[in-house]
PDB file of N, CA and C in Angstrom:
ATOM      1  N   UNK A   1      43.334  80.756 -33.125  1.00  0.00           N
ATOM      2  CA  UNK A   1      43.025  80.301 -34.452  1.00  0.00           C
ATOM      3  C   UNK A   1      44.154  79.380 -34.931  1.00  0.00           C
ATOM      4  N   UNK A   2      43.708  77.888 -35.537  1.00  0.00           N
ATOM      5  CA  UNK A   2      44.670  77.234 -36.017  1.00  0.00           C
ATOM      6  C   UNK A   2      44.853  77.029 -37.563  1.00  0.00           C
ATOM      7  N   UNK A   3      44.033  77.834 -38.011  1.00  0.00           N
ATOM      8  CA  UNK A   3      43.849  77.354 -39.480  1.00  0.00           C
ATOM      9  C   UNK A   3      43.727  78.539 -40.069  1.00  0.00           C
ATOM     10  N   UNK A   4      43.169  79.665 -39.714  1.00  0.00           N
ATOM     11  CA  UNK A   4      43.236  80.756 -40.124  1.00  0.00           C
ATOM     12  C   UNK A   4      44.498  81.649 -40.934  1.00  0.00           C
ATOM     13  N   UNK A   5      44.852  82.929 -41.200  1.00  0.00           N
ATOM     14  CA  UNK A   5      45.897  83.378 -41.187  1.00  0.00           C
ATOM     15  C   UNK A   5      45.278  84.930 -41.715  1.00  0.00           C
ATOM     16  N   UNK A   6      46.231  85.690 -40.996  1.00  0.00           N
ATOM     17  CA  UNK A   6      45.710  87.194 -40.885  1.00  0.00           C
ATOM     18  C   UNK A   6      46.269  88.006 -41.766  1.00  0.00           C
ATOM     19  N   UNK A   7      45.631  88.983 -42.404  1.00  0.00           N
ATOM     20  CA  UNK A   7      46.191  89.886 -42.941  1.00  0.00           C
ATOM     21  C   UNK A   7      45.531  91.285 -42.756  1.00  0.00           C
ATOM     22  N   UNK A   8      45.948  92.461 -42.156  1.00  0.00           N
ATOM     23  CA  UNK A   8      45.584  93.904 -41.800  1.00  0.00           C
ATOM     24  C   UNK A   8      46.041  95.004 -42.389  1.00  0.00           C
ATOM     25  N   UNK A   9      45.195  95.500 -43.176  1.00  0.00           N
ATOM     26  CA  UNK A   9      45.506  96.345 -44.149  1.00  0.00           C
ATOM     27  C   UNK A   9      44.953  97.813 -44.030  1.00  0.00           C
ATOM     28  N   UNK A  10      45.672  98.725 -43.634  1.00  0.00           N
ATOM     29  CA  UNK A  10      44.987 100.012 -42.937  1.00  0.00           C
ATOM     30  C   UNK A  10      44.901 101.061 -44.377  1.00  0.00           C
ATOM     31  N   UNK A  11      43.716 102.137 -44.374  1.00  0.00           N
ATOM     32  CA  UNK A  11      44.065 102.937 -45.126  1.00  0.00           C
ATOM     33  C   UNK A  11      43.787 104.367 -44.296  1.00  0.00           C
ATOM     34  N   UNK A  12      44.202 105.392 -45.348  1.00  0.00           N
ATOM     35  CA  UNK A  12      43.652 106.646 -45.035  1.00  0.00           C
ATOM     36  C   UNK A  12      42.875 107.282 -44.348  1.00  0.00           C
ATOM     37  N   UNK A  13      41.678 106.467 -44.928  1.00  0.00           N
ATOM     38  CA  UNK A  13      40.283 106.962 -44.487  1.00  0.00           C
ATOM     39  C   UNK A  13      39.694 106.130 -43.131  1.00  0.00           C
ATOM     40  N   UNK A  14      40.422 105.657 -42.852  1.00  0.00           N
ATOM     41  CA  UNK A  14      40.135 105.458 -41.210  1.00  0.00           C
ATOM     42  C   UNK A  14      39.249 104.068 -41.246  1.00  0.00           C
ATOM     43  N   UNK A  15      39.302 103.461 -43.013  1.00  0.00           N
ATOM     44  CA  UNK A  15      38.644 102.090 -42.871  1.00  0.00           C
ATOM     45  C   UNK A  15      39.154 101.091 -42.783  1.00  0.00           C
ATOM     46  N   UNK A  16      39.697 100.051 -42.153  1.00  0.00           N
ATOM     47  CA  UNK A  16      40.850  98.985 -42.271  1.00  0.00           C
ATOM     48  C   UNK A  16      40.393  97.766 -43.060  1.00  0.00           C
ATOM     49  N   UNK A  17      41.254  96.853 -43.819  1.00  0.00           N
ATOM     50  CA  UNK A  17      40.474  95.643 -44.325  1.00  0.00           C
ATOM     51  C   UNK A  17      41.292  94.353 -43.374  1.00  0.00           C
ATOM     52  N   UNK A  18      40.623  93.831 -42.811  1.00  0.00           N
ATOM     53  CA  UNK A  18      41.313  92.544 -41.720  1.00  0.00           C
ATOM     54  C   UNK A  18      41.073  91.079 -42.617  1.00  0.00           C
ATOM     55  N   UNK A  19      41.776  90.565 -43.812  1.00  0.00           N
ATOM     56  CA  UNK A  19      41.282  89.041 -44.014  1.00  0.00           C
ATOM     57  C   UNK A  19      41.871  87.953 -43.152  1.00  0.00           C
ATOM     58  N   UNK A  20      40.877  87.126 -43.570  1.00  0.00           N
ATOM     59  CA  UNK A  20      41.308  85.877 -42.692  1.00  0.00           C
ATOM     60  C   UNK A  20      41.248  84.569 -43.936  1.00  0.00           C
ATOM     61  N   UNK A  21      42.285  83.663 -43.619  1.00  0.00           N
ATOM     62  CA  UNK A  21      42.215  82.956 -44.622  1.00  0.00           C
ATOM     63  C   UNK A  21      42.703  81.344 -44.570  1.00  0.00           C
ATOM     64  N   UNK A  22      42.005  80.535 -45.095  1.00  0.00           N
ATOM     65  CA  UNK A  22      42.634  79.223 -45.268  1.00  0.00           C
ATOM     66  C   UNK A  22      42.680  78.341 -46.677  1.00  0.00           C
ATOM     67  N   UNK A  23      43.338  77.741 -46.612  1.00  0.00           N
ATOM     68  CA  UNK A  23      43.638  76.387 -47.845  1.00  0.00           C
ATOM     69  C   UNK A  23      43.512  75.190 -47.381  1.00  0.00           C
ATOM     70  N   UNK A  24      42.876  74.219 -47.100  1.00  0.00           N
ATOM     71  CA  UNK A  24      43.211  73.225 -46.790  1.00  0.00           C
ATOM     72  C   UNK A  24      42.348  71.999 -47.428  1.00  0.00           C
ATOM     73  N   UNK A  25      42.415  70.595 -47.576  1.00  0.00           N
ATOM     74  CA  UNK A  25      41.949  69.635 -47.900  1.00  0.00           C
ATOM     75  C   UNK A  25      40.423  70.021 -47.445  1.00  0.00           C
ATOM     76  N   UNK A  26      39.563  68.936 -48.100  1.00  0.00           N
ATOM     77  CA  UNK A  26      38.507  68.849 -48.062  1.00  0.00           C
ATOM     78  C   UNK A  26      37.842  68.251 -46.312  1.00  0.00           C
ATOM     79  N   UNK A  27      39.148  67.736 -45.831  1.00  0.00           N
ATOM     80  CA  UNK A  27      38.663  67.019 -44.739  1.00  0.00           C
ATOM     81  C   UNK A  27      38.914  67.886 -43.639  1.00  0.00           C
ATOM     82  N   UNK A  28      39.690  69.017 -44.192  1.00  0.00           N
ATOM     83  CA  UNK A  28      39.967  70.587 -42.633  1.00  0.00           C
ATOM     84  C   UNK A  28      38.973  71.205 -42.878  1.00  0.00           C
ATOM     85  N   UNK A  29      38.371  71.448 -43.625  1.00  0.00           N
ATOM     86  CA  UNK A  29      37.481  72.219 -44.087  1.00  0.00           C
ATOM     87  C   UNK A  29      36.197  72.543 -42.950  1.00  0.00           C
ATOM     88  N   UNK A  30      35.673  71.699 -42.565  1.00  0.00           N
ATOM     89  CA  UNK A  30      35.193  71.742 -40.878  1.00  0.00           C
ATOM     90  C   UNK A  30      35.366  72.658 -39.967  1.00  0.00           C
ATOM     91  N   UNK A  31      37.141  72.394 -39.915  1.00  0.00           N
ATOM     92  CA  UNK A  31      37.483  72.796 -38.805  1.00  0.00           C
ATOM     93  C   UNK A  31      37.824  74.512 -39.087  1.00  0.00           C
ATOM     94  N   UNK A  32      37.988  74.605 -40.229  1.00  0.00           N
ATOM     95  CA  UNK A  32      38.115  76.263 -40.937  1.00  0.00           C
ATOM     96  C   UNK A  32      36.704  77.117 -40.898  1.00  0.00           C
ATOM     97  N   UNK A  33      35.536  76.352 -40.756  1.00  0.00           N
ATOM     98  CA  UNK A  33      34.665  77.065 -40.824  1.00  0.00           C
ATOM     99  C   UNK A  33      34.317  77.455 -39.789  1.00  0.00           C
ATOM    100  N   UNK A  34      34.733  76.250 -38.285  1.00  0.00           N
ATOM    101  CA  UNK A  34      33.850  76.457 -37.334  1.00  0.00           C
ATOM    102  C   UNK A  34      35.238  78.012 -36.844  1.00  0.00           C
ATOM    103  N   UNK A  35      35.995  78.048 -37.397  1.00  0.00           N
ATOM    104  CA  UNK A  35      36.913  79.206 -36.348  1.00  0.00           C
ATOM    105  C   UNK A  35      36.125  80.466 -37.607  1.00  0.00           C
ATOM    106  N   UNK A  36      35.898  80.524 -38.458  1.00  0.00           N
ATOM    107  CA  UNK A  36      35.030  81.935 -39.258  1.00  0.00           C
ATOM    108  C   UNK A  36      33.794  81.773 -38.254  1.00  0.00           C
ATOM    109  N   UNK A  37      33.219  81.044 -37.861  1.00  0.00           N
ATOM    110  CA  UNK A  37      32.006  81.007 -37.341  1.00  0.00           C
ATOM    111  C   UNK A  37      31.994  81.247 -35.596  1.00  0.00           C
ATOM    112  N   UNK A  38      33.486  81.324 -35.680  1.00  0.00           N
ATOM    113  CA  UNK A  38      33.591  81.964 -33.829  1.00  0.00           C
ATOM    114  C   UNK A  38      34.115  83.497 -34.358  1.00  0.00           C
ATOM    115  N   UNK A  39      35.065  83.828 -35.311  1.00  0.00           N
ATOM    116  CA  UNK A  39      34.842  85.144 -35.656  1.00  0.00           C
ATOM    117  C   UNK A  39      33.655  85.902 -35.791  1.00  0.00           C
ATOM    118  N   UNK A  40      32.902  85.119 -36.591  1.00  0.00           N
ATOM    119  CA  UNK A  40      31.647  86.368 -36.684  1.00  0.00           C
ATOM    120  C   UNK A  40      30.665  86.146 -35.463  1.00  0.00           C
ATOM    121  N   UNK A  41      30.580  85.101 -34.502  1.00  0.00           N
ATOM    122  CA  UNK A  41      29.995  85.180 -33.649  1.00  0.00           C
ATOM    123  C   UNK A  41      30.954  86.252 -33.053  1.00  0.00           C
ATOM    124  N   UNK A  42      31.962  86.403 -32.439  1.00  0.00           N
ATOM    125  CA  UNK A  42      32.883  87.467 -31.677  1.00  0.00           C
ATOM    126  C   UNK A  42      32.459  88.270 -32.221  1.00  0.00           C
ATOM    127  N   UNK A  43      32.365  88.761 -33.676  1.00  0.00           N
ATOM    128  CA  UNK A  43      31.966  90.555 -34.253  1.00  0.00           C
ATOM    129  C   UNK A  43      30.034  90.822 -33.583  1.00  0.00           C
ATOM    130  N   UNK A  44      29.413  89.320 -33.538  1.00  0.00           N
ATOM    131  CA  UNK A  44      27.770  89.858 -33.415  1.00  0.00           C
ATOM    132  C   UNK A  44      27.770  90.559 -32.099  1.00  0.00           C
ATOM    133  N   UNK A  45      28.621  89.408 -30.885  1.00  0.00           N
ATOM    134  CA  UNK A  45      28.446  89.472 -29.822  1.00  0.00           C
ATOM    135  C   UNK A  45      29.287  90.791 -29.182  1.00  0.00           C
ATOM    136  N   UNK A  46      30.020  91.303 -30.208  1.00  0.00           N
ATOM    137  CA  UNK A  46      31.020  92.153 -29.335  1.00  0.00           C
ATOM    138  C   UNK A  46      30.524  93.675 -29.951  1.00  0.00           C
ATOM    139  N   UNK A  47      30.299  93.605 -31.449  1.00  0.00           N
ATOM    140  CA  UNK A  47      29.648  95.366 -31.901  1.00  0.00           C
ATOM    141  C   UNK A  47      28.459  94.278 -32.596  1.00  0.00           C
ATOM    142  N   UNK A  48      27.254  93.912 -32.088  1.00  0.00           N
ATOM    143  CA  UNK A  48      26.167  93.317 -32.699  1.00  0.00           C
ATOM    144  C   UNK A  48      25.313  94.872 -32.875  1.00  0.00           C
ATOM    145  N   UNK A  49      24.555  94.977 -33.782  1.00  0.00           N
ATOM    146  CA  UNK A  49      23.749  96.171 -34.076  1.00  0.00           C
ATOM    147  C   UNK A  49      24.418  97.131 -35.048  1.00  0.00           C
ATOM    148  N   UNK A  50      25.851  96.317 -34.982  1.00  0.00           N
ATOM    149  CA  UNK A  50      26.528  97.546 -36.171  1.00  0.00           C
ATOM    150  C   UNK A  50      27.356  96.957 -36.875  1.00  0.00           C
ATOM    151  N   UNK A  51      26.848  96.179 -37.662  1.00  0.00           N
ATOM    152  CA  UNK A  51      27.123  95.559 -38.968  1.00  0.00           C
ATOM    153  C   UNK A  51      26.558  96.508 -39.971  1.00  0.00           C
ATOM    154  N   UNK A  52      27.362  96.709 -41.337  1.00  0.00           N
ATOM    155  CA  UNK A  52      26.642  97.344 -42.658  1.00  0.00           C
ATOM    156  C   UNK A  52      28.229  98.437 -43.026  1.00  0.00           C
ATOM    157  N   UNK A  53      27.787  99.065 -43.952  1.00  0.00           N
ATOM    158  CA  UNK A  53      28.881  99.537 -44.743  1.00  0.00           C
ATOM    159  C   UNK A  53      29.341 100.663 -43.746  1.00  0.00           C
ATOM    160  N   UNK A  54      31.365 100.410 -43.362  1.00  0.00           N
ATOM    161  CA  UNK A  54      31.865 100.745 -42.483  1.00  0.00           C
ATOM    162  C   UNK A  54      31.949 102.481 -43.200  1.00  0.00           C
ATOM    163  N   UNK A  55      32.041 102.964 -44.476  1.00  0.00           N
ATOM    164  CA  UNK A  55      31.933 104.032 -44.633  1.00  0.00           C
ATOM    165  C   UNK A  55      30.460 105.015 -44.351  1.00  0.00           C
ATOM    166  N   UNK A  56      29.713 104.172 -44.360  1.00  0.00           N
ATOM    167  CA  UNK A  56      28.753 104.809 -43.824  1.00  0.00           C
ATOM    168  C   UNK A  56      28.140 104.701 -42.228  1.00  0.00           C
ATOM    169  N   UNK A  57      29.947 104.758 -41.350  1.00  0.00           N
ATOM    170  CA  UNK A  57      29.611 104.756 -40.063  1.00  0.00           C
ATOM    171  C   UNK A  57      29.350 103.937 -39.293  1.00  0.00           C
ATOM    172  N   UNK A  58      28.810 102.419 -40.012  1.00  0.00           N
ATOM    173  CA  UNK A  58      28.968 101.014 -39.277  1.00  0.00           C
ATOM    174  C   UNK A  58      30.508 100.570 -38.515  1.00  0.00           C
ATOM    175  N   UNK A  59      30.469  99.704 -37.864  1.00  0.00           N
ATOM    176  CA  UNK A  59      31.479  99.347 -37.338  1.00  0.00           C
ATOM    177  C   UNK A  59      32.916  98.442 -37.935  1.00  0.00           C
ATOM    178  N   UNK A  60      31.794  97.568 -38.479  1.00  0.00           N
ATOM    179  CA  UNK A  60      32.282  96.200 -39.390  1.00  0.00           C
ATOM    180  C   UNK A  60      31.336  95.949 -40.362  1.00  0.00           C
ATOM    181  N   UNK A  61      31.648  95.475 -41.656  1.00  0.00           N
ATOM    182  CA  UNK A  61      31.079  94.503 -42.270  1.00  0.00           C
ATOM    183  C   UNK A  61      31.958  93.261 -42.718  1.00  0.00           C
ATOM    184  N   UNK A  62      31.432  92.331 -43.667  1.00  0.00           N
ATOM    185  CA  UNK A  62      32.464  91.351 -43.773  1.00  0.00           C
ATOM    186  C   UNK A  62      31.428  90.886 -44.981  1.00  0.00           C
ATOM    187  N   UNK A  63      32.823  89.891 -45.900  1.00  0.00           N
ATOM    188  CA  UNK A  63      32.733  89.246 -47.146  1.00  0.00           C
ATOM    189  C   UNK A  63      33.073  87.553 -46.668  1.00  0.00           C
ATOM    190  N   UNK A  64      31.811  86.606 -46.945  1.00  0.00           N
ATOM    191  CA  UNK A  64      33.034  84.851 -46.970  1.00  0.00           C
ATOM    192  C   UNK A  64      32.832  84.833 -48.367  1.00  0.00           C
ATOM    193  N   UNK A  65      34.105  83.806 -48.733  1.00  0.00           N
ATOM    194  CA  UNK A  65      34.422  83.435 -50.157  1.00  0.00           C
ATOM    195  C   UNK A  65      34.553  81.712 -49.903  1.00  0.00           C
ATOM    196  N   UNK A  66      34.125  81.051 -50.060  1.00  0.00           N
ATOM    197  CA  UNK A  66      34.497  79.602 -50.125  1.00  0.00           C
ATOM    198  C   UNK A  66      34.624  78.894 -51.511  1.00  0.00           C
ATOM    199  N   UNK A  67      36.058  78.844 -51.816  1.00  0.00           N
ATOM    200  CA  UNK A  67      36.065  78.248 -53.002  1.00  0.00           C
ATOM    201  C   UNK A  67      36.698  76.580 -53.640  1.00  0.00           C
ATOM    202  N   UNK A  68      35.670  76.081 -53.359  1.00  0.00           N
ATOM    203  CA  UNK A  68      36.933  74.401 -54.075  1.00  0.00           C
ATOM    204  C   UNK A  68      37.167  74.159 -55.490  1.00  0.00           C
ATOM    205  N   UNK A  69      38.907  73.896 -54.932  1.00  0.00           N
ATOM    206  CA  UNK A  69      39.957  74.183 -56.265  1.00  0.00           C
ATOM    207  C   UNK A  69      40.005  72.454 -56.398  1.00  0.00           C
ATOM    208  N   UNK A  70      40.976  72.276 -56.960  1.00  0.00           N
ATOM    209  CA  UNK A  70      41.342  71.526 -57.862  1.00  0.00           C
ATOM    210  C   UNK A  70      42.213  70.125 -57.110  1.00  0.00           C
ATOM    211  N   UNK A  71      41.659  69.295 -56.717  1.00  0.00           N
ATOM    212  CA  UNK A  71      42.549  68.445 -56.308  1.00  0.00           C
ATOM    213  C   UNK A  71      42.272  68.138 -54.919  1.00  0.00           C
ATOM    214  N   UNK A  72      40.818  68.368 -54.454  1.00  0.00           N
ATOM    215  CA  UNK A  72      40.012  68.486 -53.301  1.00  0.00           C
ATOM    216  C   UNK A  72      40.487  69.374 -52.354  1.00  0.00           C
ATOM    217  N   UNK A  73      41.137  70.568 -53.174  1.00  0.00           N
ATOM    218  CA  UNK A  73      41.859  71.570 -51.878  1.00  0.00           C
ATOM    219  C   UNK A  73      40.254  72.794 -51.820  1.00  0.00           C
ATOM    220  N   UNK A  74      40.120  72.997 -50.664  1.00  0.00           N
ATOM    221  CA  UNK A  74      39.332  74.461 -50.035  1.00  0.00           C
ATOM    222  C   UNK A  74      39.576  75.113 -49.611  1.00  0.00           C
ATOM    223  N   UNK A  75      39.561  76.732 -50.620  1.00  0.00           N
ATOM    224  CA  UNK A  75      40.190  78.072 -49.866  1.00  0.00           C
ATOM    225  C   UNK A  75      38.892  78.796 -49.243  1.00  0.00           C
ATOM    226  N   UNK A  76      39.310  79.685 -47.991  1.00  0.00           N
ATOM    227  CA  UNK A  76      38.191  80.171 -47.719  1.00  0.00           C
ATOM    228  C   UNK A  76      38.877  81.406 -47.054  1.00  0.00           C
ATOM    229  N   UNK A  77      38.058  82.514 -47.505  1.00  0.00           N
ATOM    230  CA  UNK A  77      38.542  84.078 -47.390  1.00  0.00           C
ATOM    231  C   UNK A  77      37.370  84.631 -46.618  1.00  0.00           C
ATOM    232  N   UNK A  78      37.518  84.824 -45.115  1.00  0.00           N
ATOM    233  CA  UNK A  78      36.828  86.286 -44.238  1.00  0.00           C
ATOM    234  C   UNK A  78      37.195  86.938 -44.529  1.00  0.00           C
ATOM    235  N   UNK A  79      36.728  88.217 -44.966  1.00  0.00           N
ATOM    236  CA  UNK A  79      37.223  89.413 -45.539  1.00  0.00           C
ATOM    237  C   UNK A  79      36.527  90.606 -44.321  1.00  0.00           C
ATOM    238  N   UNK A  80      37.107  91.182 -43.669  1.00  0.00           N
ATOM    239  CA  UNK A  80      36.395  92.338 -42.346  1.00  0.00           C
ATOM    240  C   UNK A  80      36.429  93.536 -43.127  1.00  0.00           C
ATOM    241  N   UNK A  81      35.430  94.731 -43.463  1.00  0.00           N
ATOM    242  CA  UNK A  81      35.961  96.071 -43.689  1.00  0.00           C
ATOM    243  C   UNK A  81      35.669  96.611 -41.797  1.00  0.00           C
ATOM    244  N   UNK A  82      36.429  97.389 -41.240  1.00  0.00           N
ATOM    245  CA  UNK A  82      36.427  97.531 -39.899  1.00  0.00           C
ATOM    246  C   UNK A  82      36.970  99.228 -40.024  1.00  0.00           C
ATOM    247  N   UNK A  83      36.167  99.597 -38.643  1.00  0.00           N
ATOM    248  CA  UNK A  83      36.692 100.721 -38.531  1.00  0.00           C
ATOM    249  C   UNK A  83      38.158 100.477 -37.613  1.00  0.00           C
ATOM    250  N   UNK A  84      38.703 101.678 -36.828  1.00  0.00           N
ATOM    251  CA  UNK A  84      39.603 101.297 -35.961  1.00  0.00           C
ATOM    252  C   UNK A  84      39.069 100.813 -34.682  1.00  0.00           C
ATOM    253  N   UNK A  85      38.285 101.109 -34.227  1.00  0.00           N
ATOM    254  CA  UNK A  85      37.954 100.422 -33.045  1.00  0.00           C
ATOM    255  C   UNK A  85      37.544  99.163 -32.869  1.00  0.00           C
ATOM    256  N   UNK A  86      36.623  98.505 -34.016  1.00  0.00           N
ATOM    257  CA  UNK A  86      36.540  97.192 -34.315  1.00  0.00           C
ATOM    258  C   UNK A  86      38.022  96.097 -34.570  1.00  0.00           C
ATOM    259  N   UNK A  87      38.805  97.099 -35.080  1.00  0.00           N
ATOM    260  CA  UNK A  87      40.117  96.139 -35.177  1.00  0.00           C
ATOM    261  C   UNK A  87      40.827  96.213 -33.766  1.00  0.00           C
ATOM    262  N   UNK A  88      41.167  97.598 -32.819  1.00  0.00           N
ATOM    263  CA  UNK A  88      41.761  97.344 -31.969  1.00  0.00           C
ATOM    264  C   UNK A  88      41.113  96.121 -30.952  1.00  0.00           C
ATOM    265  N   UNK A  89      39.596  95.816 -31.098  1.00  0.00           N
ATOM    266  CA  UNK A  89      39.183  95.088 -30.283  1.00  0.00           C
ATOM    267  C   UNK A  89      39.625  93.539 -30.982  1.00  0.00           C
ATOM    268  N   UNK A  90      39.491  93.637 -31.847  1.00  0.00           N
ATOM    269  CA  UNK A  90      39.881  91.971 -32.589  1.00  0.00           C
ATOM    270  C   UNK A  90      41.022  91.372 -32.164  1.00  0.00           C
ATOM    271  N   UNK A  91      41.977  92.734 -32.479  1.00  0.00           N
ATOM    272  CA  UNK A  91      43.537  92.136 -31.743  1.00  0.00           C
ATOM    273  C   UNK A  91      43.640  92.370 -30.452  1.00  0.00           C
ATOM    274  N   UNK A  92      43.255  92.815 -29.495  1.00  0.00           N
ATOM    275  CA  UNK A  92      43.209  92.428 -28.256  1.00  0.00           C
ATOM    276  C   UNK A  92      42.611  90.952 -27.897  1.00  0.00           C
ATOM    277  N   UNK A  93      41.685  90.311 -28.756  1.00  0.00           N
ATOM    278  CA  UNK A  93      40.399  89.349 -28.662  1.00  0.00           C
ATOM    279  C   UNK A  93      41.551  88.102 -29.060  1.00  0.00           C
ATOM    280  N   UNK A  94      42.028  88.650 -30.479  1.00  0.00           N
ATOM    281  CA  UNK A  94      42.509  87.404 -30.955  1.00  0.00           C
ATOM    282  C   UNK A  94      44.300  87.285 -31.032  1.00  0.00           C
ATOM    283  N   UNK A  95      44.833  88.641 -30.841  1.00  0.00           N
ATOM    284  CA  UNK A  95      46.555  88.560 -30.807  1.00  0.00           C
ATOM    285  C   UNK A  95      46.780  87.051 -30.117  1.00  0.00           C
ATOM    286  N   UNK A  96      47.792  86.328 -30.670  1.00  0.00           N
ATOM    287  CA  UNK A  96      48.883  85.562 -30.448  1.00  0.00           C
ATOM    288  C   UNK A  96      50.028  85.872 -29.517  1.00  0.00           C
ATOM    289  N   UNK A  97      50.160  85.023 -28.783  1.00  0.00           N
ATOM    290  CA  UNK A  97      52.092  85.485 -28.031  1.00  0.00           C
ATOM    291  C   UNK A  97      53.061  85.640 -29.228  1.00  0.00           C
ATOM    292  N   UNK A  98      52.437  85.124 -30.443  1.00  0.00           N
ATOM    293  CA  UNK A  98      53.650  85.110 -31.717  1.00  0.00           C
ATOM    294  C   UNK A  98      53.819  86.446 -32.033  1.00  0.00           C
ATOM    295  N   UNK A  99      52.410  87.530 -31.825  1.00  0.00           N
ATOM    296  CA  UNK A  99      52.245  88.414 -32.853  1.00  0.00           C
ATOM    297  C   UNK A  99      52.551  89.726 -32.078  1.00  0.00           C
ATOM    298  N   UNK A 100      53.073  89.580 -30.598  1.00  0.00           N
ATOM    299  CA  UNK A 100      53.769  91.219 -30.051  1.00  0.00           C
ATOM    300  C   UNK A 100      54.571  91.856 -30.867  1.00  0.00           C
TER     301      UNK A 100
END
């Protein structure tokens, strides 16, 4: 991912929240969608059939937010609710050499 940026947020209850996120001009904006659009292809293709609310035992669900601000900038927020196994597979899928 070049445009993306991660954030993993574990709780208690065994549900994790994984966002993904960008800012960029109107003219990256393309290129930000097509990497959300290899994420959620990776979540169909990898737990497909178990999408829906992770407290009620699904695997993953997910939130997009696409918002244009002010000055032709575009933020855009993947939001994952994931169980643990959906995340250990993400970061195996998607870890960085940056991120050992």
């Amino acid at each position: 991912m070049r445009h993306l940026t991660f954030d993993l947020t574990e709780s208690s209850d065994g549900i994790s929240t994984l966002e993904a996120m960008a800012s960029t001009r109107e003219s990256g904006h393309a290129a930000v969608m097509a990497e959300v659009q290899a994420l959620l292809a990776w979540a169909q293709a990898r737990f497909g059939g178990r999408q829906g609310p992770v407290e009620d035992g699904f695997a993953w669900d997910h939130e997009l937010l696409v918002q244009h601000e002010a000055g032709g900038w575009v933020t855009v927020t993947l939001t994952f609710s994931a169980s643990a196994e959906f995340v250990e597979a993400f970061e195996a899928a998607f870890a960085g050499p940056d991120d050992d």
